[in-house]
Protein backbone atom coordinates (compact mmCIF):
# COMPACT_ATOMS: atom_id res chain seq x y z
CA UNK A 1 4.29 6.55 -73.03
CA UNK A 2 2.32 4.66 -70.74
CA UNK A 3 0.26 6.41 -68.01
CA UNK A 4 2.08 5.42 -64.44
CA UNK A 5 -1.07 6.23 -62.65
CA UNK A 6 -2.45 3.76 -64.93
CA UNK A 7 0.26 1.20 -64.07
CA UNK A 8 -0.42 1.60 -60.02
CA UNK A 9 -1.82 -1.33 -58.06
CA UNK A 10 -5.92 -1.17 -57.32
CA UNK A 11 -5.56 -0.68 -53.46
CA UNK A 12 -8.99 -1.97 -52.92
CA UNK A 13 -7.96 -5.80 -53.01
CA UNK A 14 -4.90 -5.30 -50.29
CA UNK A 15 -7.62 -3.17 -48.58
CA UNK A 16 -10.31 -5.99 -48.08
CA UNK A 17 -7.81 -8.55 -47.32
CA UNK A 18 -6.55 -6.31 -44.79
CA UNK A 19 -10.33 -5.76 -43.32
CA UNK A 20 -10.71 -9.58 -43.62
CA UNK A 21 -7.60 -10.80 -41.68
CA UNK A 22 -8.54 -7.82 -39.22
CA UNK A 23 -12.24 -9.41 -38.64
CA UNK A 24 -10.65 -12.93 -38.05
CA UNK A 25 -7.99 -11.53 -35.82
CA UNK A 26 -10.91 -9.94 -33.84
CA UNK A 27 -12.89 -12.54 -33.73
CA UNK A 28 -10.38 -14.56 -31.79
CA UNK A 29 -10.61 -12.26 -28.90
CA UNK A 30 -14.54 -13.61 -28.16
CA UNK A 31 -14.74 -17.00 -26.95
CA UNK A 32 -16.42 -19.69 -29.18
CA UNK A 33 -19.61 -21.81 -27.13
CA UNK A 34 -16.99 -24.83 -27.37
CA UNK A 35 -14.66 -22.86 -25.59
CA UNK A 36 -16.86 -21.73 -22.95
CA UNK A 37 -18.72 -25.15 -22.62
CA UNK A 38 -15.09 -26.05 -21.67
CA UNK A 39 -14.14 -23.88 -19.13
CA UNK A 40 -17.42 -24.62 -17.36
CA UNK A 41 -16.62 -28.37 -17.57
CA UNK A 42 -12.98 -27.70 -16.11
CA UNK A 43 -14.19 -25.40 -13.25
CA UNK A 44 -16.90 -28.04 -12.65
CA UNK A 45 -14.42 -31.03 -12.58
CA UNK A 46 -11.73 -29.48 -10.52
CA UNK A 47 -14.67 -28.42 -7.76
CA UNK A 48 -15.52 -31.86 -7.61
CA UNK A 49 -12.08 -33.50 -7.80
CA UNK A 50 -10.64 -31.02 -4.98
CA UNK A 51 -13.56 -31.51 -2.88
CA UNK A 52 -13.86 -35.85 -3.62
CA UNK A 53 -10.51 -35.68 -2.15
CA UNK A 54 -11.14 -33.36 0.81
CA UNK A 55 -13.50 -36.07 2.28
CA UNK A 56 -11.57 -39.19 1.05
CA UNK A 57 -8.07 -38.89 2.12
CA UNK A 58 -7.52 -39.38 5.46
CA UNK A 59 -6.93 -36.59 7.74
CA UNK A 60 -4.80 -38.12 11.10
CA UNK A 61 -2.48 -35.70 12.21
CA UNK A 62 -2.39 -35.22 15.27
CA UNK A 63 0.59 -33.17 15.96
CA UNK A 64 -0.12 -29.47 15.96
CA UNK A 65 3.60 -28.12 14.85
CA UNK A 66 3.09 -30.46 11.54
CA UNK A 67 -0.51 -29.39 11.03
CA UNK A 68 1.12 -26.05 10.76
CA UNK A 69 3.65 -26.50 8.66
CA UNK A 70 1.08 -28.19 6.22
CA UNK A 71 -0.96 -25.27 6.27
CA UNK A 72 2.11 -23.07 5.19
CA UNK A 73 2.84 -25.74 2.24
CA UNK A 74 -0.75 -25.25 1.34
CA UNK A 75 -0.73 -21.54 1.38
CA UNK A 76 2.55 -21.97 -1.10
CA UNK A 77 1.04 -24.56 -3.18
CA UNK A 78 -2.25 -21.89 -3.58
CA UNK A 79 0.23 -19.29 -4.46
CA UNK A 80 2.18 -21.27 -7.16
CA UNK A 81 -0.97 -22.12 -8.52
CA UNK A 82 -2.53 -18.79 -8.56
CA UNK A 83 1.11 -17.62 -10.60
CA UNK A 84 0.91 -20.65 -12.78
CA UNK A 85 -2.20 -19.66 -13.75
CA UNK A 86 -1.43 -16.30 -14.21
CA UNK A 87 1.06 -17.75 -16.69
CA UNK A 88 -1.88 -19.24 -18.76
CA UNK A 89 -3.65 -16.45 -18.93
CA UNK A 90 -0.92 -14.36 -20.96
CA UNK A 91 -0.93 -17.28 -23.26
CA UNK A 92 -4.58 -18.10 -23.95
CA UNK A 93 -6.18 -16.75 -27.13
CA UNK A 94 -8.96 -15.88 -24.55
CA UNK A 95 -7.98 -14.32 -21.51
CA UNK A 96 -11.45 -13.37 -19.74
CA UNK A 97 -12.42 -16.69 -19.76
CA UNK A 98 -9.51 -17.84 -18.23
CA UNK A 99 -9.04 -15.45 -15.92
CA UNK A 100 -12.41 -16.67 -14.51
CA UNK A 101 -11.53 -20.77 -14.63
CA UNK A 102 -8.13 -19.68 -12.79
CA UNK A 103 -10.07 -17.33 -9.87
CA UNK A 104 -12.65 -20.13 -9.26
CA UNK A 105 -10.17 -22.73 -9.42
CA UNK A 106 -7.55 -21.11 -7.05
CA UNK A 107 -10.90 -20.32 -4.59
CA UNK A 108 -11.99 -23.82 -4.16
CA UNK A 109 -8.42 -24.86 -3.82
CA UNK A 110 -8.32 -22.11 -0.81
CA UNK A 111 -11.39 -22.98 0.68
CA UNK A 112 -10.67 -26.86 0.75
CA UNK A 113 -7.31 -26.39 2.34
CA UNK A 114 -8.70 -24.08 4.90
CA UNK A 115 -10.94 -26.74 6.08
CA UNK A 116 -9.01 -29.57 6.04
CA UNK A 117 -6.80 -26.81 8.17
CA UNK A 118 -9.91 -26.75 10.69
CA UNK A 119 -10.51 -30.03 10.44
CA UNK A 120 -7.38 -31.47 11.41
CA UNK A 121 -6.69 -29.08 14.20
CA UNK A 122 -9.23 -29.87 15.95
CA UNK A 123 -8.55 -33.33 15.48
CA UNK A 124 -5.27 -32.23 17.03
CA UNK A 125 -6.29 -30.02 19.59
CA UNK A 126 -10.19 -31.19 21.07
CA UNK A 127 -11.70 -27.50 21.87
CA UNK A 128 -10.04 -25.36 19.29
CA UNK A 129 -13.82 -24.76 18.49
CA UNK A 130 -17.20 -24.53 20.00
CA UNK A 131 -18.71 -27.82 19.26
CA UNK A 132 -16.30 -31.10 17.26
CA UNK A 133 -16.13 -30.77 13.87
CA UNK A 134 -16.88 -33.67 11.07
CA UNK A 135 -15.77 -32.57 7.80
CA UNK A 136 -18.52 -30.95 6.53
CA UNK A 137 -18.72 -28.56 9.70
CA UNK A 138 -15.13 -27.80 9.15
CA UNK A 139 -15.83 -26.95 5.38
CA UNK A 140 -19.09 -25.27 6.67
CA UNK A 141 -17.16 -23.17 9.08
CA UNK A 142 -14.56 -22.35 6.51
CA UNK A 143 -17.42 -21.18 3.93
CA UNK A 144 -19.30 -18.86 6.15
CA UNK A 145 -15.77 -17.50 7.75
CA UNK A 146 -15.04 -17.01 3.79
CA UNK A 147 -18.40 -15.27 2.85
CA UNK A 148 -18.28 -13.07 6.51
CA UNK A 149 -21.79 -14.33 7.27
CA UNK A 150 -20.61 -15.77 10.72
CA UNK A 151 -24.08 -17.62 11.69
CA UNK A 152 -22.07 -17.96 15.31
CA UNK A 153 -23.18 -21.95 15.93
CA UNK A 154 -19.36 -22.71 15.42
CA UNK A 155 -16.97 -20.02 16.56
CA UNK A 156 -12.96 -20.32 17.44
CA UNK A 157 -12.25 -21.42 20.64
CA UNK A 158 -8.18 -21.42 21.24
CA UNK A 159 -6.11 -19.55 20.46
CA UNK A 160 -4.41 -21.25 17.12
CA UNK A 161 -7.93 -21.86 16.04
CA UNK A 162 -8.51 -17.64 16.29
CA UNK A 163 -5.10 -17.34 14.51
CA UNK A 164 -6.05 -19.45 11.64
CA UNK A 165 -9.58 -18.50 11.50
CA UNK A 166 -7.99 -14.71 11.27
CA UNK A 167 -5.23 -16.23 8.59
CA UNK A 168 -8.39 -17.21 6.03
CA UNK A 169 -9.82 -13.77 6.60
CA UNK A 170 -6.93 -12.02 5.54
CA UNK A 171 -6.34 -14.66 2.39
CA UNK A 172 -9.61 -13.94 1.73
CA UNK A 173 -9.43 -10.30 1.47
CA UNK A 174 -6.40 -10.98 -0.67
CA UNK A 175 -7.70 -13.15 -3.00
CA UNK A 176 -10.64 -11.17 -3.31
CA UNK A 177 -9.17 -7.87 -3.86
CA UNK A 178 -5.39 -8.27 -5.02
CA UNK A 179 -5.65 -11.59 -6.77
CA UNK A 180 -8.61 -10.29 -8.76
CA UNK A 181 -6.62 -7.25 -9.80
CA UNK A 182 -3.91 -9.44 -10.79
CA UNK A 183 -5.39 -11.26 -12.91
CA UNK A 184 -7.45 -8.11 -14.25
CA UNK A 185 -4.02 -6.59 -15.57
CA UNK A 186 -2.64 -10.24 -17.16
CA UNK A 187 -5.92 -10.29 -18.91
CA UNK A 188 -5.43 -6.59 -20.33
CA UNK A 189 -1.75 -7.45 -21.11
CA UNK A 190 -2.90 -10.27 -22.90
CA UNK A 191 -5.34 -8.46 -24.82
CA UNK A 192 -2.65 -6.09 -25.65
CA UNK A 193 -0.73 -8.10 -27.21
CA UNK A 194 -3.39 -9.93 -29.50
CA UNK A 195 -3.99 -6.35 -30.40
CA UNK A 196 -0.65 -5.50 -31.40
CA UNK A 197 -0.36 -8.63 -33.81
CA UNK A 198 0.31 -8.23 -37.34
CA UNK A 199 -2.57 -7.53 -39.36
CA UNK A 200 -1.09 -8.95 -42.67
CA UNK A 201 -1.50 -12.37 -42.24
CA UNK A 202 2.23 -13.99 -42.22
CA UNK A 203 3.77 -10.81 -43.62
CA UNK A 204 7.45 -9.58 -42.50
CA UNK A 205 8.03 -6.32 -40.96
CA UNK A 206 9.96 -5.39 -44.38
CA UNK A 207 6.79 -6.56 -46.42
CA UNK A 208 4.27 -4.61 -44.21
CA UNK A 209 6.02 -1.47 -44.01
CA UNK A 210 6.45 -1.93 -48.47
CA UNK A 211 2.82 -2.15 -48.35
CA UNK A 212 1.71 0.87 -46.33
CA UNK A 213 4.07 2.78 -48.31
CA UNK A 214 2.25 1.72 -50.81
CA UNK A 215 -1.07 2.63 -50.12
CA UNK A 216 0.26 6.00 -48.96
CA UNK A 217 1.57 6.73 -52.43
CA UNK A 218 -1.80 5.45 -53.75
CA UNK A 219 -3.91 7.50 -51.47
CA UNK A 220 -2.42 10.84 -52.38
């Protein structure tokens, strides 16, 4: 009669294949140097494509009710952005990283529509601030509004201009402080689920749950 203990599977194959799929799973969660070098390159080209356009288009309006209204599309188009990339982040194999492309990518786009805001209200409106404004004082004005360092050379004159100067500080706060917390919970969701995927390779639920019982039965 043969022994069955004899006959039972050597767990210690399954074991290391399970340890080695593990360390590759794992290792997906860290990003690579290629990866990274990526990122950097698409923060980097997005900064300067965003702010290339801010001082080549043309900026003419003159009217103040349509300089509004393209402020509000703006503020949408910042928002759709900011979900969209909220979106990426629950599907990236590496979440932090993108989590920090999509923060510095949704900041520039703030900061760029904020002063081309300024810039073409005052073009609109001569006085909404304490000296004219070229773009770069506009995107000057915008940074140090942004960064509360308020030097106090360029300062809100009228009253819209004080509106939308208090608008950016509140987007700012925002963006600082819920948008980072957003993004802070898709990253852990994200990590979550890379967590919670199977561990056996390509293995069905059927075929995973066979092969615990089977190491149970071998382990006791």
């Amino acid at each position: 009669m043969s022994d069955p203990v004899a006959e039972r599977p050597d767990p210690a194959p399954r074991q290391r294949k399970r340890k080695r799929v593990h360390g590759r799973r794992g290792a997906r969660l860290r990003p690579t140097p290629l990866a990274t070098l990526i990122a950097i390159l698409r923060i980097v080209l997005i900064t300067t494509g965003l702010v290339t356009a801010y001082y080549v288009l043309p900026m003419t309006e003159r009217n103040t009710l349509r300089t509004s209204a393209l402020l509000a599309g703006g503020l949408l188009a910042v928002v759709l952005f900011f979900g969209w990339e909220v979106r990426a982040i629950l599907r990236s194999p590496y979440p932090r990283l993108k989590a920090v492309e999509g923060l510095a990518a949704t900041l520039v786009l703030f900061l760029v529509l904020f002063a081309s805001a300024y810039y073409v209200l005052e073009g609109a409106s001569p006085g909404s601030f304490t000296e004219p404004l070229t773009k770069t004082d506009a995107l000057y004005f915008t940074l140090t509004t942004f960064t509360t360092v308020g030097y106090g050379d360029i300062t809100a004159s009228s009253q819209l201009a004080r509106i939308l100067t208090m608008l950016q500080m509140v987007g700012g706060l925002l963006l600082l402080g819920v948008a980072v917390r957003v993004l802070t919970s898709a990253v852990e969701i994200r990590l979550r689920r890379q967590h919670r995927a199977p561990r056996f390779g390509s293995e069905e639920p059927r075929d995973r749950e066979r092969t615990e019982r089977t190491d149970k039965e071998n382990g006791s």
